[in-house]
N, C-alpha and C. Protein backbone atom coordinates (compact mmCIF):
# COMPACT_ATOMS: atom_id res chain seq x y z
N UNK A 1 -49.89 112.79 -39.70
CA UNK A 1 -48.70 113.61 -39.92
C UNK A 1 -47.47 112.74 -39.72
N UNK A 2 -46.58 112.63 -40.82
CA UNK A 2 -45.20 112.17 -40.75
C UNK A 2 -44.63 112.70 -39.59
N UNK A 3 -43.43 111.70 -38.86
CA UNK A 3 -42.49 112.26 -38.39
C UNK A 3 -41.72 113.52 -38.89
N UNK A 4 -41.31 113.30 -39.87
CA UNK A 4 -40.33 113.97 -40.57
C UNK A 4 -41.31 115.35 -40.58
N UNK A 5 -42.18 115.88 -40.57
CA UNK A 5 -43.12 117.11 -40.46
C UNK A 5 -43.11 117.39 -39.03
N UNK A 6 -43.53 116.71 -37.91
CA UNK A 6 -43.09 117.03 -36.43
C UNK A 6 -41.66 117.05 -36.41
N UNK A 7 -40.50 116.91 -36.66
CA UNK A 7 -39.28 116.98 -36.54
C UNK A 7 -38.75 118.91 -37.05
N UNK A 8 -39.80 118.66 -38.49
CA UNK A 8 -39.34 120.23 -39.09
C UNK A 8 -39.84 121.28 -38.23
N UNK A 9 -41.02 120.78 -37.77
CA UNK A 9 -41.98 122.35 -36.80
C UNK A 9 -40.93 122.45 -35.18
N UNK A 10 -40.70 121.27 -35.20
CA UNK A 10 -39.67 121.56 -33.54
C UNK A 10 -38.36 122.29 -34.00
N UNK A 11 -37.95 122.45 -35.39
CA UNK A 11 -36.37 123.35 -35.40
C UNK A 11 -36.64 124.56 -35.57
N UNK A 12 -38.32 125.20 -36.17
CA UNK A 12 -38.92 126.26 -36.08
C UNK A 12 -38.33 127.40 -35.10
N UNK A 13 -38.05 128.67 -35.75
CA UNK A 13 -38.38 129.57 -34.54
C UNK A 13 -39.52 129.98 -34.24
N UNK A 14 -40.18 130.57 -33.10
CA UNK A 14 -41.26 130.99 -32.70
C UNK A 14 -42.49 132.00 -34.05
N UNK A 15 -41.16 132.63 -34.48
CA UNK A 15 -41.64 133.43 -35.57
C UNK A 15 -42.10 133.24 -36.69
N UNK A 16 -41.50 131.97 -37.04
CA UNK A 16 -41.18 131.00 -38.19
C UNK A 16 -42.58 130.10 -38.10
N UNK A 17 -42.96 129.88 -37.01
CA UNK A 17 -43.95 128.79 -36.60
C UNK A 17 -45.29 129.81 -36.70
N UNK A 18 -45.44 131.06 -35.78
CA UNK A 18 -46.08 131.38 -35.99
C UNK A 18 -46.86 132.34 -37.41
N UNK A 19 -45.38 132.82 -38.09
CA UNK A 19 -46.38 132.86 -39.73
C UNK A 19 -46.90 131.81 -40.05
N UNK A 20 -46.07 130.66 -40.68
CA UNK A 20 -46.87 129.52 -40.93
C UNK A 20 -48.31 129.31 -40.63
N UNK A 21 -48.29 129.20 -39.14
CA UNK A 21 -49.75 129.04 -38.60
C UNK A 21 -50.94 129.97 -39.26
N UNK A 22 -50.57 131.44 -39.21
CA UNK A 22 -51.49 132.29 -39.51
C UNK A 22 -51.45 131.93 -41.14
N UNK A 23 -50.66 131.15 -41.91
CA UNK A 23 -51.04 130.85 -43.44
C UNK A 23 -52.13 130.27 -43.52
N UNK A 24 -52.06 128.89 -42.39
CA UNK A 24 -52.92 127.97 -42.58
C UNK A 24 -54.32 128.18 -41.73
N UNK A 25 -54.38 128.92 -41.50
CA UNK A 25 -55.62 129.43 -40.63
C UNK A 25 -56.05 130.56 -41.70
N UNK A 26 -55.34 130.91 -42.52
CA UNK A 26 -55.67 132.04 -43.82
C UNK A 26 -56.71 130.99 -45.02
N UNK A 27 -55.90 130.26 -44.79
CA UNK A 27 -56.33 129.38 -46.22
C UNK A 27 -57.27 128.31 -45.53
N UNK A 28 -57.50 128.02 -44.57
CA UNK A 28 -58.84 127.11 -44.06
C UNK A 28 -59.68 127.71 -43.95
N UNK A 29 -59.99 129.31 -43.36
CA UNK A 29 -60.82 130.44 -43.30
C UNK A 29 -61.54 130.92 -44.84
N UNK A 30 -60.51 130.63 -45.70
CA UNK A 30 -61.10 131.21 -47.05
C UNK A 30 -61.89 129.45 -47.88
N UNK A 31 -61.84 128.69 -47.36
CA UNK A 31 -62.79 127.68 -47.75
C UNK A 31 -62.37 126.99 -48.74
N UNK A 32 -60.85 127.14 -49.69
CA UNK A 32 -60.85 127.19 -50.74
C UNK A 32 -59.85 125.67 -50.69
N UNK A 33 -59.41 125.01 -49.94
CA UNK A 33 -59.03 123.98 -49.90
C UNK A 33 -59.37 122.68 -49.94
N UNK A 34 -59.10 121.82 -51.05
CA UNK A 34 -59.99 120.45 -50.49
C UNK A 34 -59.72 119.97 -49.47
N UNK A 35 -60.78 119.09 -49.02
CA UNK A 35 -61.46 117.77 -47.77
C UNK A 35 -60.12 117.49 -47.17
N UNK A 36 -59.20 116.85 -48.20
CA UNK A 36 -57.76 116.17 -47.42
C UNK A 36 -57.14 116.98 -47.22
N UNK A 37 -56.49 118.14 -47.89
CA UNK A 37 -55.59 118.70 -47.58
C UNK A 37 -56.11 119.76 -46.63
N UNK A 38 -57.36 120.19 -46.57
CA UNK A 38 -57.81 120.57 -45.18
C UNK A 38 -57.29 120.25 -43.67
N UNK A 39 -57.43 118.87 -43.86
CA UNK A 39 -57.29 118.04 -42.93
C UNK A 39 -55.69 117.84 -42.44
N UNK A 40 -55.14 117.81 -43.71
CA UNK A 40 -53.62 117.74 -43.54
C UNK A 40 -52.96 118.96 -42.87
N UNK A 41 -53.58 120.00 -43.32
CA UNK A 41 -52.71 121.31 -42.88
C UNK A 41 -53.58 121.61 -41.58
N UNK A 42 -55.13 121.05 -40.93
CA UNK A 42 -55.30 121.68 -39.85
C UNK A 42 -54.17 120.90 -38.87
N UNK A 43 -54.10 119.68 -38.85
CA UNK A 43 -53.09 118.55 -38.29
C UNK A 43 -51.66 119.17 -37.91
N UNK A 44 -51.19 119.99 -38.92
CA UNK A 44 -50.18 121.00 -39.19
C UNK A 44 -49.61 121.78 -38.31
N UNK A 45 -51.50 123.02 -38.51
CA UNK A 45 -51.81 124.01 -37.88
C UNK A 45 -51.81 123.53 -36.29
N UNK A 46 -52.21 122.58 -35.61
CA UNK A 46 -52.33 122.22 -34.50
C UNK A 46 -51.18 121.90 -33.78
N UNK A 47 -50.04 121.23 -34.83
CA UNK A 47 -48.59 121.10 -34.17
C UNK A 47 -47.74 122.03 -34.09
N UNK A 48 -48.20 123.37 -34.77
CA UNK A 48 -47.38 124.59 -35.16
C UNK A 48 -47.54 125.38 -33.67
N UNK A 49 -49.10 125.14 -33.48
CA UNK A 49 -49.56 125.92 -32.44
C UNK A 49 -49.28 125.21 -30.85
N UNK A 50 -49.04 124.15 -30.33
CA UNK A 50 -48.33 123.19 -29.50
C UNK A 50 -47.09 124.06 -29.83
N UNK A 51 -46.12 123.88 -30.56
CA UNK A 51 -44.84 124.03 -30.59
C UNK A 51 -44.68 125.88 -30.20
N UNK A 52 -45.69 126.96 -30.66
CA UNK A 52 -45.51 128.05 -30.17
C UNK A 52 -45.45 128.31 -29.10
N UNK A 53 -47.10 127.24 -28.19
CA UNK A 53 -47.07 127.72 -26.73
C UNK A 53 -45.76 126.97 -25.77
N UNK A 54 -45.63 126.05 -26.67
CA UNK A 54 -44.07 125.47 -25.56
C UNK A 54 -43.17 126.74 -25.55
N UNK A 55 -43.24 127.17 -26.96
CA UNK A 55 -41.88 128.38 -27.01
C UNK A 55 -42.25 129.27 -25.85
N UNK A 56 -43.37 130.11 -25.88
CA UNK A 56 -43.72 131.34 -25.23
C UNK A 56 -43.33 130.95 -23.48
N UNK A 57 -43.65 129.17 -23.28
CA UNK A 57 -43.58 129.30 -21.96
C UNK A 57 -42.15 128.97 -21.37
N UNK A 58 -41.51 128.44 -22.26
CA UNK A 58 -40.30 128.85 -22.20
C UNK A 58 -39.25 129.97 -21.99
N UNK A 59 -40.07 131.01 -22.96
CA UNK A 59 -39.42 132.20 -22.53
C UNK A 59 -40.10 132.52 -21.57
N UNK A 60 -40.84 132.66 -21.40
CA UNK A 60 -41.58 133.18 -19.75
C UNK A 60 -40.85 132.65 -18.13
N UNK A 61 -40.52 131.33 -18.86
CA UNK A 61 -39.87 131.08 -17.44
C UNK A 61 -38.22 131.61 -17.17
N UNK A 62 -37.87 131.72 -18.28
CA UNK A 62 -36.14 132.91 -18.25
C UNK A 62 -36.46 134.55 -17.93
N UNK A 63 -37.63 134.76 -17.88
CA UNK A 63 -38.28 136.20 -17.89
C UNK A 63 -37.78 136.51 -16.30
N UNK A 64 -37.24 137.40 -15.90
CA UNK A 64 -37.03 137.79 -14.31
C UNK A 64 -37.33 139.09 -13.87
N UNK A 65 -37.61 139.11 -12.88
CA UNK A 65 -37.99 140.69 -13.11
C UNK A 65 -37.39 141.10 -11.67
N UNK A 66 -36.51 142.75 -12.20
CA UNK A 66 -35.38 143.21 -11.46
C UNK A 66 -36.52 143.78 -9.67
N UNK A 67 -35.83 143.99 -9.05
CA UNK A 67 -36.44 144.14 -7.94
C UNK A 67 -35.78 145.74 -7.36
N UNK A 68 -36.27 146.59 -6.83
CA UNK A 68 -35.62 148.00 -6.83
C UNK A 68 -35.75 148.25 -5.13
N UNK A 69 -34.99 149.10 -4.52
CA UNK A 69 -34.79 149.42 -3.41
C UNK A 69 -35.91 150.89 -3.48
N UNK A 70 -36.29 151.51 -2.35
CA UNK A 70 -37.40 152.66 -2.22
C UNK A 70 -36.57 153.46 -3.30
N UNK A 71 -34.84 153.84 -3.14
CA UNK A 71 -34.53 154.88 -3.68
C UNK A 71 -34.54 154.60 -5.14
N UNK A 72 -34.99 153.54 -5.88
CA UNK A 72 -34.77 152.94 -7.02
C UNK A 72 -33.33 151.98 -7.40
N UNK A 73 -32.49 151.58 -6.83
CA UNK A 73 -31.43 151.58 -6.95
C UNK A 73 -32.24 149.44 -6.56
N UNK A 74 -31.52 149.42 -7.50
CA UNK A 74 -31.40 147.56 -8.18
C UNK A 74 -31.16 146.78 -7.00
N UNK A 75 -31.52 145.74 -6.28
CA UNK A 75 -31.42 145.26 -5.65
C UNK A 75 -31.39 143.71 -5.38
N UNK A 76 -32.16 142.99 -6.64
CA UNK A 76 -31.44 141.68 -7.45
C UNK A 76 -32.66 141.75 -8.16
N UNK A 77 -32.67 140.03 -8.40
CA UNK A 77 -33.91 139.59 -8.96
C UNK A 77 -34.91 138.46 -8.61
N UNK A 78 -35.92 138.85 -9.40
CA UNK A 78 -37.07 137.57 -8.58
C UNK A 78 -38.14 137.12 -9.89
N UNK A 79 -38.54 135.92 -9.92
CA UNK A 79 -38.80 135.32 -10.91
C UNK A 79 -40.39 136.09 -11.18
N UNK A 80 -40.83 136.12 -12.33
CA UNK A 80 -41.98 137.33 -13.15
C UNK A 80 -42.95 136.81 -12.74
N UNK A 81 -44.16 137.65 -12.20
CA UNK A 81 -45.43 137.18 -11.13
C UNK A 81 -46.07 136.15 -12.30
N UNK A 82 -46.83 134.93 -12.54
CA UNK A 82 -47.77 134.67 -13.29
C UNK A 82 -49.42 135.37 -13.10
């Protein structure tokens, strides 16, 4: 895989990355691709999918979760259990 192909999947949004992915997992599943370009797009598929789970854990770590007093009433915040 070119640079210039790892450069395009990192400006990806999450959303963006993950259709893609499910294309190429569409079209390797249906058999209908030749030997190389198999190969080319699983290579693809594998950097698409790296670049999602960085996203997800990214947002996970901005994720906070509010903390409430007995009477319900907000009381700050504290970072989201793993």
């Amino acid at each position: 895989m070119t640079d210039k192909s790892l450069s395009d999947i990192k400006s990806l949004s999450f959303e963006a990355a993950l259709s893609e992915l499910e294309t190429i997992v569409a079209k390797l599943e249906s058999g209908q691709a030749p030997l190389q370009e198999s190969i080319a797009i699983y290579e693809r598929g594998e950097a698409l999918k790296t670049h999602c789970e960085t996203l997800l854990k990214a947002a996970e770590a901005r994720i906070e979760k509010i903390t409430l007093s007995k009477d319900g009433t907000p009381t700050g915040i504290e970072p989201l259990d793993e």
